[in-house]
Structures are given as structure tokens and as C-alpha cells.
C-alpha atoms as a PDB file:
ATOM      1  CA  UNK A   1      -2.058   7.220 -17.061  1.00  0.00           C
ATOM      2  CA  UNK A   2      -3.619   4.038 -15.447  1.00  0.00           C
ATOM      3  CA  UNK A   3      -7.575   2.979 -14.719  1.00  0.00           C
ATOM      4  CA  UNK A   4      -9.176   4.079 -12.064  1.00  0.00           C
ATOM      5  CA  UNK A   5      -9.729   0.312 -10.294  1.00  0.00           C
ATOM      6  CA  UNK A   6     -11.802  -0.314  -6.908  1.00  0.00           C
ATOM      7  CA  UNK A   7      -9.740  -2.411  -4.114  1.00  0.00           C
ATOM      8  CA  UNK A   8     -10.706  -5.809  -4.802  1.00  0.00           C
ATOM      9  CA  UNK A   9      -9.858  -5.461  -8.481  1.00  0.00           C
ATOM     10  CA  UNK A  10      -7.067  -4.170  -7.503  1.00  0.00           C
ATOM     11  CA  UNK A  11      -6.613  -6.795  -4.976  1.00  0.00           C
ATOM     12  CA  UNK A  12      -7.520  -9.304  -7.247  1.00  0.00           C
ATOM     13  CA  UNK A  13      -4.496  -7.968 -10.189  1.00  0.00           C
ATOM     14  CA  UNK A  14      -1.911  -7.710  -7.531  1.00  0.00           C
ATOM     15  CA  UNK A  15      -2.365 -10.304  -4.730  1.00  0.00           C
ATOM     16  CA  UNK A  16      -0.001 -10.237  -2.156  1.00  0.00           C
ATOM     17  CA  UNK A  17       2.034  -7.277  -3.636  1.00  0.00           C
ATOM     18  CA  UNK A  18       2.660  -3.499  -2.491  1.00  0.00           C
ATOM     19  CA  UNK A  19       0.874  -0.993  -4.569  1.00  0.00           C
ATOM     20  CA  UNK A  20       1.359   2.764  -5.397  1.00  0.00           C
ATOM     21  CA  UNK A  21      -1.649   4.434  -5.893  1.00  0.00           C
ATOM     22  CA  UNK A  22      -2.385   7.548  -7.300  1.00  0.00           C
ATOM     23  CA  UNK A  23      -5.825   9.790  -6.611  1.00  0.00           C
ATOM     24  CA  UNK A  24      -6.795   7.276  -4.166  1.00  0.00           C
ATOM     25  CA  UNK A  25     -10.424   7.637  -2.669  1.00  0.00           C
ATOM     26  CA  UNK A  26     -11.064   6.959   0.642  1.00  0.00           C
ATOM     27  CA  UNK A  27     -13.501   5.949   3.222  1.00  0.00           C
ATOM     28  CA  UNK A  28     -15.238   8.236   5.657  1.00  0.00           C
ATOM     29  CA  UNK A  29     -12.602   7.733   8.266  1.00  0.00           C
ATOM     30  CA  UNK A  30      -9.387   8.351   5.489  1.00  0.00           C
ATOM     31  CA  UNK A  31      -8.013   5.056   6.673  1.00  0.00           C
ATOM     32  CA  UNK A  32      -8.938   2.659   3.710  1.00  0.00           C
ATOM     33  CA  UNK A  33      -8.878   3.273  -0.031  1.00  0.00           C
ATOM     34  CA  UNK A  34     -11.860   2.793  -1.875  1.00  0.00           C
ATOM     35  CA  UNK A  35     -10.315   2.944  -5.136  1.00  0.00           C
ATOM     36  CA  UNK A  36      -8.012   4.319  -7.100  1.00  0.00           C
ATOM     37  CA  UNK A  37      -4.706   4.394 -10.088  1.00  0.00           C
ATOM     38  CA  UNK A  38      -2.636   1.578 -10.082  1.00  0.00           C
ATOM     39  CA  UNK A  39       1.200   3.096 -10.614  1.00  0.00           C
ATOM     40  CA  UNK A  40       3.452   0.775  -9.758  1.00  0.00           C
ATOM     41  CA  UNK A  41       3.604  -2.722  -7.735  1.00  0.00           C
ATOM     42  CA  UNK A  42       6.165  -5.406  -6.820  1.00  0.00           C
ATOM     43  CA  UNK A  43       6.217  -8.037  -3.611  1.00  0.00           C
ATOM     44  CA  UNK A  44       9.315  -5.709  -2.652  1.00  0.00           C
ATOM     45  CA  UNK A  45       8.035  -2.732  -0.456  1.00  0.00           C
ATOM     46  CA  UNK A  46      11.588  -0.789  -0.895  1.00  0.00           C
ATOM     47  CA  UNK A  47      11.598  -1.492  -5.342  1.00  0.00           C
ATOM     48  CA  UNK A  48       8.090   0.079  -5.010  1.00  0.00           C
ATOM     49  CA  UNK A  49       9.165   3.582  -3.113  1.00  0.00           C
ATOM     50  CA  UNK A  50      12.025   3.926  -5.148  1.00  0.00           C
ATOM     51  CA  UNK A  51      10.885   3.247  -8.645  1.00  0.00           C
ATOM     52  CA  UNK A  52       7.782   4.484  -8.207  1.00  0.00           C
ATOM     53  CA  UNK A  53       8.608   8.126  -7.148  1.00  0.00           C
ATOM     54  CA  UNK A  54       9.683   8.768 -10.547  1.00  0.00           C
ATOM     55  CA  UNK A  55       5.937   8.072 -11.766  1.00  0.00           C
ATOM     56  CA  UNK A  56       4.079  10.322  -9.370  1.00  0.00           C
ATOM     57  CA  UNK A  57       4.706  13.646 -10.543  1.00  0.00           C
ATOM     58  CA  UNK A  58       0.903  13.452 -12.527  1.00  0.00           C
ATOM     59  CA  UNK A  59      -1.086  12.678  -9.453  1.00  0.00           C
ATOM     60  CA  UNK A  60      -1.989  15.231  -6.853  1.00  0.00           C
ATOM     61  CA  UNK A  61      -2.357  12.217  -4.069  1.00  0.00           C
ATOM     62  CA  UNK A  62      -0.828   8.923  -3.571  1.00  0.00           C
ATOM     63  CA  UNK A  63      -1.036   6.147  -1.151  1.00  0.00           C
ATOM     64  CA  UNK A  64       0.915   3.148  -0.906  1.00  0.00           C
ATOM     65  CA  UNK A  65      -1.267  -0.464  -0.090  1.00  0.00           C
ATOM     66  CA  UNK A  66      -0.575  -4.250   0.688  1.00  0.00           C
ATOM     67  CA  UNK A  67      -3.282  -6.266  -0.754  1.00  0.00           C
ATOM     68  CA  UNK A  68      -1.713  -9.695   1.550  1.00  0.00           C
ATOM     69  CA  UNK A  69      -2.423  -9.971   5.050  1.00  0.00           C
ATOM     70  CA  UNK A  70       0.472  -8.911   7.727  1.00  0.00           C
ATOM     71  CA  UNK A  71       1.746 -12.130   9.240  1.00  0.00           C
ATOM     72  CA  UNK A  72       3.028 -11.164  13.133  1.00  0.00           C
ATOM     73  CA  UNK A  73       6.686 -11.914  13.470  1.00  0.00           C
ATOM     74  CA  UNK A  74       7.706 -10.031  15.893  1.00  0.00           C
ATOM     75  CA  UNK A  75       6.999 -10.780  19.975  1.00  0.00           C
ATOM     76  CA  UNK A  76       7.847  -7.845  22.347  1.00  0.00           C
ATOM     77  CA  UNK A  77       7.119  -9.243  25.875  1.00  0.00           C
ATOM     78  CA  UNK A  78      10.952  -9.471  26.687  1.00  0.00           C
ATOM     79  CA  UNK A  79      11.076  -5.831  26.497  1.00  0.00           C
ATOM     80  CA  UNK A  80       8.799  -5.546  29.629  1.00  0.00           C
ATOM     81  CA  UNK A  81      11.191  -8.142  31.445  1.00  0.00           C
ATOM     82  CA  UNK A  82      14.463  -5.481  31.271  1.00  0.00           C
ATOM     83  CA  UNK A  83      12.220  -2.176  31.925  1.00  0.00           C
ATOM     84  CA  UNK A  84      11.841  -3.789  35.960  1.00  0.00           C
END
């Protein structure tokens, strides 16, 4: 089993990647993880779901976290244009 790592080492190990987590600890409002056990991580969201189930079975919690920032690529006004 992994270290138990806070966020921004975490951040800081696996920049711009998707990571499992396992036993995360949250915040007050269970949005953000505090810290927690590194499992598995790759830049590929799907590689990380589907190897990484296989390594779960020891943790009673997991999470999974992008350490990157979202970049907006979508735009949905032209929706509202066909619901008139």
C-alpha cells in the first residue's frame, strides 16, 4: 500500500494527471480532498477507471482527482436558439 500524501504533494507528483485515491480525507463540505493514497494515475481519465479498479479492493473509500485545471471547450448558447 501507498503513502498517505496531502493534495499539493500529490499535485506536485502528478501534475496535470487523473488520480485514484484511496482513504481520501476531506474538507468540511466533502467536496475537496485533503489528502490521501495515491493508487493509480495516468493523463488518460478512462486507463485510470479501468486499471485502477483492480487495485481498490484494500481501501474502504476512493475518490478519483484532476490535479490540471478544466479548460472550457464546450459553448451551449445554440441550444437556447432551437428550444424557441
Amino acid at each position: 500500500m501507498g503513502q498517505l500524501l496531502n493534495i499539493n504533494e500529490i499535485k506536485k507528483l502528478f501534475p496535470d494527471e487523473w488520480v485514484l485515491v484511496g482513504n481520501p480525507i476531506m474538507d468540511d463540505s466533502n467536496i475537496d480532498v485533503i489528502s490521501g493514497i495515491p493508487i493509480y494515475h495516468s493523463k488518460d481519465k478512462k486507463e485510470v477507471c479501468y486499471i485502477g479498479r483492480d487495485k481498490t479492493s484494500a481501501f474502504d473509500k476512493i475518490t478519483l482527482i484532476f490535479t490540471g485545471n478544466f479548460k472550457s471547450t464546450r459553448k451551449i448558447t445554440g441550444i437556447f436558439n432551437r428550444i424557441k
